[in-house]
Protein backbone atom coordinates (compact mmCIF):
# COMPACT_ATOMS: atom_id res chain seq x y z
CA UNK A 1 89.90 -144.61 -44.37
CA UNK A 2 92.90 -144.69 -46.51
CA UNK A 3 90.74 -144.86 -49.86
CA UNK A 4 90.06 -140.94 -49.77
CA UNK A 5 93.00 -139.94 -48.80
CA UNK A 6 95.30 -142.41 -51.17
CA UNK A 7 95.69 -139.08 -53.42
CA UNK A 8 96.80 -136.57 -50.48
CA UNK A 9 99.32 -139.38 -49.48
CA UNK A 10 100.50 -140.13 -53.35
CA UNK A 11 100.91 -136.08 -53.18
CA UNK A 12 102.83 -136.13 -49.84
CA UNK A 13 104.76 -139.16 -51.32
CA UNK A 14 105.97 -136.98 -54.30
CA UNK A 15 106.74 -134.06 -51.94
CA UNK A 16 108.98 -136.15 -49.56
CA UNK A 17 110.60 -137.57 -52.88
CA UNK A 18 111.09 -134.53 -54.19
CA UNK A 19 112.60 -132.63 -51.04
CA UNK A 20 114.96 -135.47 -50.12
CA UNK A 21 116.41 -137.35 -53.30
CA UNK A 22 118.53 -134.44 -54.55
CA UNK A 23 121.05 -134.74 -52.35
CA UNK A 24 121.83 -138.10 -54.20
CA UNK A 25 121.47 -136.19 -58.16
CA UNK A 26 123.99 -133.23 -56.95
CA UNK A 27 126.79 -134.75 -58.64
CA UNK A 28 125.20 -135.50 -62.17
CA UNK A 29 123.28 -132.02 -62.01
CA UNK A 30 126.96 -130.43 -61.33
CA UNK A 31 128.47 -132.28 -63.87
CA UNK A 32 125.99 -131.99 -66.62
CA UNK A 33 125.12 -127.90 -65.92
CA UNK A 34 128.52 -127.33 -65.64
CA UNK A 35 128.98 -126.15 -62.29
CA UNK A 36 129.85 -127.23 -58.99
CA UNK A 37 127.74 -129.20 -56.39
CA UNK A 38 127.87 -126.53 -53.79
CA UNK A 39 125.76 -124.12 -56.62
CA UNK A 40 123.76 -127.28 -57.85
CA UNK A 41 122.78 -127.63 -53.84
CA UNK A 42 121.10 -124.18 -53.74
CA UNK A 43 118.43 -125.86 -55.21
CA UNK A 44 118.31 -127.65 -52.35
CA UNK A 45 117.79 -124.69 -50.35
CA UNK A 46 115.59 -122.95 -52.48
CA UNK A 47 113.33 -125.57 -52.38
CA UNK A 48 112.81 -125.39 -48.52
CA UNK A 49 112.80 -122.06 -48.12
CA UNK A 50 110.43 -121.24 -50.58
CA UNK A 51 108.22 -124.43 -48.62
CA UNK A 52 109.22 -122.59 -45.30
CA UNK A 53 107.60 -119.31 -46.46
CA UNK A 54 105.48 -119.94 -48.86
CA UNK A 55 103.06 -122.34 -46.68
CA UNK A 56 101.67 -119.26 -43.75
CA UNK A 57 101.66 -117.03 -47.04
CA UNK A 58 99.42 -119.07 -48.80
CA UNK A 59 97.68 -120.35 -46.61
CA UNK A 60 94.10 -117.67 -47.90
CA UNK A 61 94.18 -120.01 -51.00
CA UNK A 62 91.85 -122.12 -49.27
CA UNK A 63 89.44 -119.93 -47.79
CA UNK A 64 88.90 -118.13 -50.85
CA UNK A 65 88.75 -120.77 -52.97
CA UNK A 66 87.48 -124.86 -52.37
CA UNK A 67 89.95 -127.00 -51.01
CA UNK A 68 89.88 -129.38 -54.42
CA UNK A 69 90.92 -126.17 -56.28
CA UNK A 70 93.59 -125.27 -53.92
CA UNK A 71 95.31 -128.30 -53.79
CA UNK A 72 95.04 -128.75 -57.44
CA UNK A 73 96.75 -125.19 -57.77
CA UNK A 74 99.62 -126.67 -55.16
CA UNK A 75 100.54 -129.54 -57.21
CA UNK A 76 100.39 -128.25 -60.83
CA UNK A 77 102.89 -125.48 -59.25
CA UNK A 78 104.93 -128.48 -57.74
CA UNK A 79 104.57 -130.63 -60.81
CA UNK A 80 105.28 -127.20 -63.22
CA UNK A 81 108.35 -126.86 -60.98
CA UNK A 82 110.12 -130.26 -61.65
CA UNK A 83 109.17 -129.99 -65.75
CA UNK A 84 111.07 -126.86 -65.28
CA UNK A 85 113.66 -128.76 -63.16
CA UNK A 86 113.75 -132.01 -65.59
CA UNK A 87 114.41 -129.70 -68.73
CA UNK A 88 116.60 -127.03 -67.03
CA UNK A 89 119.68 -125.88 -69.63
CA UNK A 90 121.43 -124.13 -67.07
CA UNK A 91 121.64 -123.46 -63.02
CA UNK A 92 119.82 -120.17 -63.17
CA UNK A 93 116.60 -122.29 -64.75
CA UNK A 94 117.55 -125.11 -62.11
CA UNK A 95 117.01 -122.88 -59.07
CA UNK A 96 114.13 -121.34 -60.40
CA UNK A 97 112.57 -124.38 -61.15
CA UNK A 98 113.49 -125.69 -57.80
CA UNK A 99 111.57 -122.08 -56.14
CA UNK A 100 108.64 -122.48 -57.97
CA UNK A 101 108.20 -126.51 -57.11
CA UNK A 102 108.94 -125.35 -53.60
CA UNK A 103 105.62 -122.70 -54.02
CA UNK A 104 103.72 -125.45 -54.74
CA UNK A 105 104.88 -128.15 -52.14
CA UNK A 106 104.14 -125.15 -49.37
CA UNK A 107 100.90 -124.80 -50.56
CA UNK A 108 99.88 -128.17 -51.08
CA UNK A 109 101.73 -130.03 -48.02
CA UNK A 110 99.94 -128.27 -45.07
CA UNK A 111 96.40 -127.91 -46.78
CA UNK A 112 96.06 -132.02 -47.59
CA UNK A 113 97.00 -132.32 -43.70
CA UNK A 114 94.07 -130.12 -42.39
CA UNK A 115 91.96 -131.50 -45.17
CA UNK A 116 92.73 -135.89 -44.18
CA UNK A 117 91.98 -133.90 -40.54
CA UNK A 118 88.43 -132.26 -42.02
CA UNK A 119 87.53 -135.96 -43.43
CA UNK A 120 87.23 -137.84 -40.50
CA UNK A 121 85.85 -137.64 -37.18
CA UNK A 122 87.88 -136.21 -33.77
CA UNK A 123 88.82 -139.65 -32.78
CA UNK A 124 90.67 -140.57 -36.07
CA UNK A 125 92.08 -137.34 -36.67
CA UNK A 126 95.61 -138.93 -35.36
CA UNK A 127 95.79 -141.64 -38.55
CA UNK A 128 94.19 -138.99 -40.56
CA UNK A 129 97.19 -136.89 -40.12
CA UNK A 130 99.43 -140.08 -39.88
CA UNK A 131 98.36 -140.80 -43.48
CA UNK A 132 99.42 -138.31 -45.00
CA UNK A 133 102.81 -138.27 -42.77
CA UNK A 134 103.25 -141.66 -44.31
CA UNK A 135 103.30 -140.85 -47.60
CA UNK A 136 106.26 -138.26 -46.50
CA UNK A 137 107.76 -140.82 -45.03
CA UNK A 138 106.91 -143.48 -47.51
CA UNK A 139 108.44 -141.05 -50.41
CA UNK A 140 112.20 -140.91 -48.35
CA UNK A 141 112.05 -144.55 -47.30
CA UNK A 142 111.47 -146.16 -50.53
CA UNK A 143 110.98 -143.48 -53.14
CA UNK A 144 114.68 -141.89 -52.62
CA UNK A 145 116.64 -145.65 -52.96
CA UNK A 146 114.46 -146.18 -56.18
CA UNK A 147 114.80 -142.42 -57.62
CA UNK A 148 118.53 -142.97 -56.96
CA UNK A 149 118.66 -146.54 -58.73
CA UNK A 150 117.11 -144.55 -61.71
CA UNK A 151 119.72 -141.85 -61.78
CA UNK A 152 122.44 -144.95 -61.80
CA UNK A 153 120.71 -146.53 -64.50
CA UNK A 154 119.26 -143.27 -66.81
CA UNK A 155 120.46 -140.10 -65.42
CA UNK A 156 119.24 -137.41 -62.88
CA UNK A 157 116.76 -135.90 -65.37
CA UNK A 158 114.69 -139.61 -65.42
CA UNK A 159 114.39 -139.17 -61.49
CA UNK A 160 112.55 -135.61 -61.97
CA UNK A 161 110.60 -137.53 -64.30
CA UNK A 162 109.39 -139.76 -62.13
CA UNK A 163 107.99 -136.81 -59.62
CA UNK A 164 107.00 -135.22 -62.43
CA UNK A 165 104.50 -138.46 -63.02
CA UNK A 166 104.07 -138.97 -59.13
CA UNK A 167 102.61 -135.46 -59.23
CA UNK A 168 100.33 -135.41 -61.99
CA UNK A 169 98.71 -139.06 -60.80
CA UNK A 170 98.18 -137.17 -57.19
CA UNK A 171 96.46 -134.61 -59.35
CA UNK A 172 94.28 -136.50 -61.35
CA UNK A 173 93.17 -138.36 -57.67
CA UNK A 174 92.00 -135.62 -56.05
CA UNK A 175 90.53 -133.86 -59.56
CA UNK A 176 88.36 -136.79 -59.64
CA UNK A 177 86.95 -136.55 -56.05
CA UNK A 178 83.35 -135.18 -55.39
CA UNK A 179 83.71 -131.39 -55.54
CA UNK A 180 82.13 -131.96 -51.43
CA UNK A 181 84.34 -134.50 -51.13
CA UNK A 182 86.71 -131.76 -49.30
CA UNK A 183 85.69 -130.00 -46.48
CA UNK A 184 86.06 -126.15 -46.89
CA UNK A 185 88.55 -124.46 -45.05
CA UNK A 186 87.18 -121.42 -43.49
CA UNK A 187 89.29 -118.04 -44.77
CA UNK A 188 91.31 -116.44 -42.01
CA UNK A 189 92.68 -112.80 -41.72
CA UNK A 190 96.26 -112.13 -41.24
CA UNK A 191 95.68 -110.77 -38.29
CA UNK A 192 94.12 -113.51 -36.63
CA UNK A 193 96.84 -116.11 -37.78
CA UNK A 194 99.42 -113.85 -36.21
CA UNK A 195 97.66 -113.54 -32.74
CA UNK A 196 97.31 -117.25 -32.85
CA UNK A 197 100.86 -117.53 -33.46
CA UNK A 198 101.42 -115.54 -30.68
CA UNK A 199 99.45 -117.50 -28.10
CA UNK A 200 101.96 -119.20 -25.58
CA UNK A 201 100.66 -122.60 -27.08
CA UNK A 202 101.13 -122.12 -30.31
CA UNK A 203 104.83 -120.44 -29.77
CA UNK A 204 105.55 -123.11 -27.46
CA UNK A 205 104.67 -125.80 -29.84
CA UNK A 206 106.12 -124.20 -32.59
CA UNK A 207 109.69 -123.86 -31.03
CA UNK A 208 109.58 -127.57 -30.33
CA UNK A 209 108.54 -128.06 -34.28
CA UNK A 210 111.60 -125.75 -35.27
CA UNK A 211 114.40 -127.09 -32.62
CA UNK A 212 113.31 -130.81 -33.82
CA UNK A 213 113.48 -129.82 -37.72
CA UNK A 214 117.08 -128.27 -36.92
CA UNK A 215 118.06 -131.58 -34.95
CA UNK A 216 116.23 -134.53 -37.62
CA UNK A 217 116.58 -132.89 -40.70
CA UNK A 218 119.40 -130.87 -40.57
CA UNK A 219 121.57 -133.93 -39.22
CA UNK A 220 120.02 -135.94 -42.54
CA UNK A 221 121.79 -133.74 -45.18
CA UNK A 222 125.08 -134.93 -44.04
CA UNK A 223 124.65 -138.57 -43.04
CA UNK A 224 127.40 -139.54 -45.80
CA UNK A 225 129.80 -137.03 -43.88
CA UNK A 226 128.85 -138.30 -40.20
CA UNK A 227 129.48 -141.99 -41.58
CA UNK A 228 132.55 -140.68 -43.13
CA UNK A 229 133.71 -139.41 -40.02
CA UNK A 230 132.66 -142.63 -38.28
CA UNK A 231 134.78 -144.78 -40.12
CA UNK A 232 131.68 -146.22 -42.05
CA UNK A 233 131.41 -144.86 -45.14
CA UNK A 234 130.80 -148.21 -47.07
CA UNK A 235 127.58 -148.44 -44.97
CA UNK A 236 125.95 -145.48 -45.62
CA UNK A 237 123.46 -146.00 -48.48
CA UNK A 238 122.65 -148.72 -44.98
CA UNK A 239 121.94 -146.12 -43.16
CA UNK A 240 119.77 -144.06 -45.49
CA UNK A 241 117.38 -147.04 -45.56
CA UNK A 242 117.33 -147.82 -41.80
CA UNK A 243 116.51 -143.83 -41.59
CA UNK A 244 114.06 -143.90 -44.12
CA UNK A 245 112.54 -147.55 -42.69
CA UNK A 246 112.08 -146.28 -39.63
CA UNK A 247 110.68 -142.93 -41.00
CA UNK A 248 107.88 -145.05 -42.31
CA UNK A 249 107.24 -147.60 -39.37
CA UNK A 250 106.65 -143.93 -37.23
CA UNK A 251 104.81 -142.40 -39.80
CA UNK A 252 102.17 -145.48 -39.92
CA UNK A 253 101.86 -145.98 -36.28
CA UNK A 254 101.82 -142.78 -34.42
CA UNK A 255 98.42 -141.97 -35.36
CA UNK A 256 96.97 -145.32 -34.09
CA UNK A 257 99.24 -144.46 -30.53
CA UNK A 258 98.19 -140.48 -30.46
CA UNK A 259 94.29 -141.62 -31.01
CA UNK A 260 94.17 -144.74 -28.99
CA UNK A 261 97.07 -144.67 -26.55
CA UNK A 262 98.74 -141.41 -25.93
CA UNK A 263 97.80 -137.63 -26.25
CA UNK A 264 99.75 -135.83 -28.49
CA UNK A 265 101.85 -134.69 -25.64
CA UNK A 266 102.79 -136.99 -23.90
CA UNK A 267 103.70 -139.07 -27.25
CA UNK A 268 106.03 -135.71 -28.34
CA UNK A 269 107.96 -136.16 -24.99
CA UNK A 270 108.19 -139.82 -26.12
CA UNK A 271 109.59 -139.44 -29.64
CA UNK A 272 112.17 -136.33 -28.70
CA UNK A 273 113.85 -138.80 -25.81
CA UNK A 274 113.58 -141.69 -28.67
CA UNK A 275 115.27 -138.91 -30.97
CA UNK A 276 118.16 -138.43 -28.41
CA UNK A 277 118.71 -141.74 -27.58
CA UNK A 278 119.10 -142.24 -31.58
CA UNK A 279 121.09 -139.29 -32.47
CA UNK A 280 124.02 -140.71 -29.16
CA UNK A 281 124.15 -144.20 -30.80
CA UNK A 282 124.89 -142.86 -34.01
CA UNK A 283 127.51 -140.59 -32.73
CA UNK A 284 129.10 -143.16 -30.60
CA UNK A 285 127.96 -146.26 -31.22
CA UNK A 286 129.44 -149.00 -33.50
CA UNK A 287 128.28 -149.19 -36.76
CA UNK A 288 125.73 -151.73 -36.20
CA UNK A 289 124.38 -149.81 -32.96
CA UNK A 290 124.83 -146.26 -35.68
CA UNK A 291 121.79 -148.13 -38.21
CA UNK A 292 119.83 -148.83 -35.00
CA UNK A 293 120.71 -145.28 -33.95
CA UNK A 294 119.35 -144.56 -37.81
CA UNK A 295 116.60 -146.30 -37.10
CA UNK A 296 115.37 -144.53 -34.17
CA UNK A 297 116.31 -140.89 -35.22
CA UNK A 298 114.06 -141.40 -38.62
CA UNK A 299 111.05 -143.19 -36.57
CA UNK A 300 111.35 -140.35 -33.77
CA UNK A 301 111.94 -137.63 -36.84
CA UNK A 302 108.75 -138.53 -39.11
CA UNK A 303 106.52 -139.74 -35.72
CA UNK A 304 107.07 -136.22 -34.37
CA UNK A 305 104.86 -134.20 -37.21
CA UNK A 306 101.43 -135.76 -36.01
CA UNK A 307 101.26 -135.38 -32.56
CA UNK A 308 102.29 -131.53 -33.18
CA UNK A 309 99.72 -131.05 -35.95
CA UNK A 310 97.34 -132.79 -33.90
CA UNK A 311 98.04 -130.54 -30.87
CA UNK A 312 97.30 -127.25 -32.62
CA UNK A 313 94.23 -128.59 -34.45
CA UNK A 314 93.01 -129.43 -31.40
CA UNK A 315 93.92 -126.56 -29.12
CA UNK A 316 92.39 -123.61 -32.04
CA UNK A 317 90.28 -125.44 -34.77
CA UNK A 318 88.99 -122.49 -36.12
CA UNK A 319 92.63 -121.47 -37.41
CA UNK A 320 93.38 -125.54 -38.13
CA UNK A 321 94.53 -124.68 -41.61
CA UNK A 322 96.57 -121.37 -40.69
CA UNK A 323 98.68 -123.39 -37.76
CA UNK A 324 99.23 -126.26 -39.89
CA UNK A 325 100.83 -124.43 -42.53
CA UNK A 326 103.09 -122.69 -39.84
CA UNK A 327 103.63 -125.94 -38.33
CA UNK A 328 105.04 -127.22 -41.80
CA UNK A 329 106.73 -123.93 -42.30
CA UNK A 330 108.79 -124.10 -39.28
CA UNK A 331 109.67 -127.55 -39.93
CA UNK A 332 111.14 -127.13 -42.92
CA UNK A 333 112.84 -123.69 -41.63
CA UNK A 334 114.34 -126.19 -39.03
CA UNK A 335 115.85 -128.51 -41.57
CA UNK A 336 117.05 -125.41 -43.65
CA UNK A 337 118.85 -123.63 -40.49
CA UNK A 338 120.14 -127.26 -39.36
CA UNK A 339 121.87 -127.52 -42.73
CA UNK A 340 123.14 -123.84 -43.41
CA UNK A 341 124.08 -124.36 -39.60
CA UNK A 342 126.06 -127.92 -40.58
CA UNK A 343 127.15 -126.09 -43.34
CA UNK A 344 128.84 -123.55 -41.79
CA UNK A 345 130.56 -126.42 -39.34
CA UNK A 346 132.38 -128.14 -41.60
CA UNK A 347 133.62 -125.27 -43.82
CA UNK A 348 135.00 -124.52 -40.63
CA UNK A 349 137.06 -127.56 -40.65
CA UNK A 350 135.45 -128.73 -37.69
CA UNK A 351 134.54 -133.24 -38.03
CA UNK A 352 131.45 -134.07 -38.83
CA UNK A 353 131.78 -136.39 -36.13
CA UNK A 354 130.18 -133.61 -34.05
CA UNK A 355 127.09 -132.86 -35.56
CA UNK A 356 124.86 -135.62 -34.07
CA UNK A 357 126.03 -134.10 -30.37
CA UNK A 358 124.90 -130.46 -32.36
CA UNK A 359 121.73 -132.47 -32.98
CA UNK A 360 121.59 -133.89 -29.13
CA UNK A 361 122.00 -130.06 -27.98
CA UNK A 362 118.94 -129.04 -29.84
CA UNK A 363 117.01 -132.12 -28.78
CA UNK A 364 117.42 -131.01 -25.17
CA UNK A 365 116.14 -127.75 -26.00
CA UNK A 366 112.95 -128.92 -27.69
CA UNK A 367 112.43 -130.94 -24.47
CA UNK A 368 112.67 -127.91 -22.03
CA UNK A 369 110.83 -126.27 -24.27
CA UNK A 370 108.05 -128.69 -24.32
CA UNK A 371 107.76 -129.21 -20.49
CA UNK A 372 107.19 -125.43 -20.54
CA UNK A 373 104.55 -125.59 -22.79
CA UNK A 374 103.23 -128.36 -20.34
CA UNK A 375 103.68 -126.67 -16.90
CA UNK A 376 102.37 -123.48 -19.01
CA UNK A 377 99.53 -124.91 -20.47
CA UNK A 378 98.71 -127.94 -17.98
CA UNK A 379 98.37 -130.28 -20.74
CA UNK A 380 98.22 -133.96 -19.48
């Protein structure tokens, strides 16, 4: 199965590169643009929000036009962004660089999903999804140490370079796919996305996505502070890889356990008690139980996507691509409101050593919010 898809997961690998590995460049991109990191970081922000919004918004692109096209017109605006990015002269070019690559990665992101989805039959839909999950995954867990080991060796501007490539190899994969090769996404009205959205389900489901986005994400742009905090600063670029390991190891297998093993919700309850459990033992556990902690929170983080996709794909097919875009949407709102929300924390002056019980909090609401949905709903 993976042959078809290698290009929507080499995409999805450049996207999770991309949306993760700039928190490492903000110091060179300060220090050669002239400005400070804070400013440099808007980039950071710009580049989910424009995901966050731009993914529902665009999500017509592939009704009215094939599939192929439209995810040909998501990565040349992704790969368009990060020339932009590689050559910027100044911040003003830098964060609109970093909004237009962010256009393109919420176009792109949500339509290969419910595309893998289209390929396959209902009972590999899971590792459909999962596959393109993985390349996420794949993209944080081994594409951020190696973009980072680039900026160390040639500067920030070689690491855009390398998305930059990443993109344009995604590209030429799925240009070179049968023009059928796709299945076409059927064009829905704004009107009928929005009363979807409003269905109890969908809401329900959708909170969960959010309140988990805030907790995972959010928590992940300030990692270096928590270890800090901890005492365990020398082990942090440790931590980043047992995150980004365990990221992958979820990724890979959750389709395999939502198809074979567990529905979709039952294997969300799962991963959001797995994402607590992680999120105490790096807040109070000793440094080696804080990279098992790591561990967990990234498996639980990454595993978390698929069973949600697969939930509203399932529950309203006819509006797969519309809910998958909002599902991607919210989850990158989530990790934008967890870090303007982490943000605001420690500008406060409050320790950092807080923010995984901040993460815990939201965790428990995603769980009461997902036993609703179940009692609601009656899904086993």
């Amino acid at each position: 199965m993976i042959r078809p898809l290698w290009p929507l997961a080499l995409g999805a690998f450049a996207l999770g590169l991309d949306a993760y590995v700039l928190a490492g460049l903000l110091p060179g991109m300060a220090r050669d643009l002239a400005t400070t990191q804070a400013l440099a970081g808007l980039g950071v922000a710009l580049f989910t929000a424009a995901y966050a919004l731009s993914a529902p918004a665009l999500a017509f692109v592939a009704g009215r036009y094939s599939t192929r096209l439209a995810l040909l017109a998501g990565l040349g605006l992704f790969t368009l962004g990060n020339i932009a990015t590689m050559a910027a002269p100044s911040l003003a070019v830098l964060l609109a660089a970093r909004l237009m690559a962010g256009i393109g990665a919420g176009l792109y992101s949500p339509l290969a999903a419910a595309s893998a989805a289209g390929m396959v039959d209902a009972g590999r839909r899971g590792r459909a999804l999962a596959t393109v999950l993985a390349g996420l995954s794949i993209g944080t867990a081994l594409g951020v140490p190696l973009g980072l080991l680039v900026e160390h060796r040639f500067g920030w501007r070689w690491t855009i370079c390398l998305i930059v490539l990443l993109g344009l190899a995604a590209a030429a994969g799925v240009a070179s796919r049968r023009a059928d090769g796709s299945p076409t996404m059927p064009a829905v009205a704004w009107r009928e996305r929005l009363v979807a959205l409003r269905a109890p389900f969908t809401f329900a489901t959708l909170g969960v996505t959010l309140c988990t986005g805030i907790a995972s994400l959010g928590l992940y742009t300030y990692l270096a502070e928590v270890a800090a905090a901890r005492g365990a600063a020398a082990c942090t670029d440790a931590f980043i890889w047992s995150w980004g390991l365990g990221g992958m190891v979820g990724a890979l297998l959750i389709g395999r356990v939502i198809d074979r093993y567990l529905p979709p919700a039952r294997a969300t309850l799962l991963l959001l008690v797995l994402l607590g459990v992680g999120f105490v033992l790096v807040g109070w556990g000793s440094p080696a139980a804080v990279g098992v902690g790591c561990f967990l929170w990234g498996l639980a983080g990454w595993a978390s996507v698929a069973p949600q996709q697969h939930a509203l794909v399932s529950h309203t097919p006819a509006h797969a691509t519309a809910l998958i875009a909002w599902n991607s949407s919210i989850n990158y709102l989530g990790s934008a409101v967890g870090a303007a929300l982490g943000s605001v924390a420690l500008g406060a002056q409050l320790s950092a050593q807080g923010l995984p019980m901040a993460a815990l909090a939201a965790v428990v609401v995603a769980i009461l919010l997902h036993l609703f949905k179940l009692a609601l709903t009656r899904e086993p």
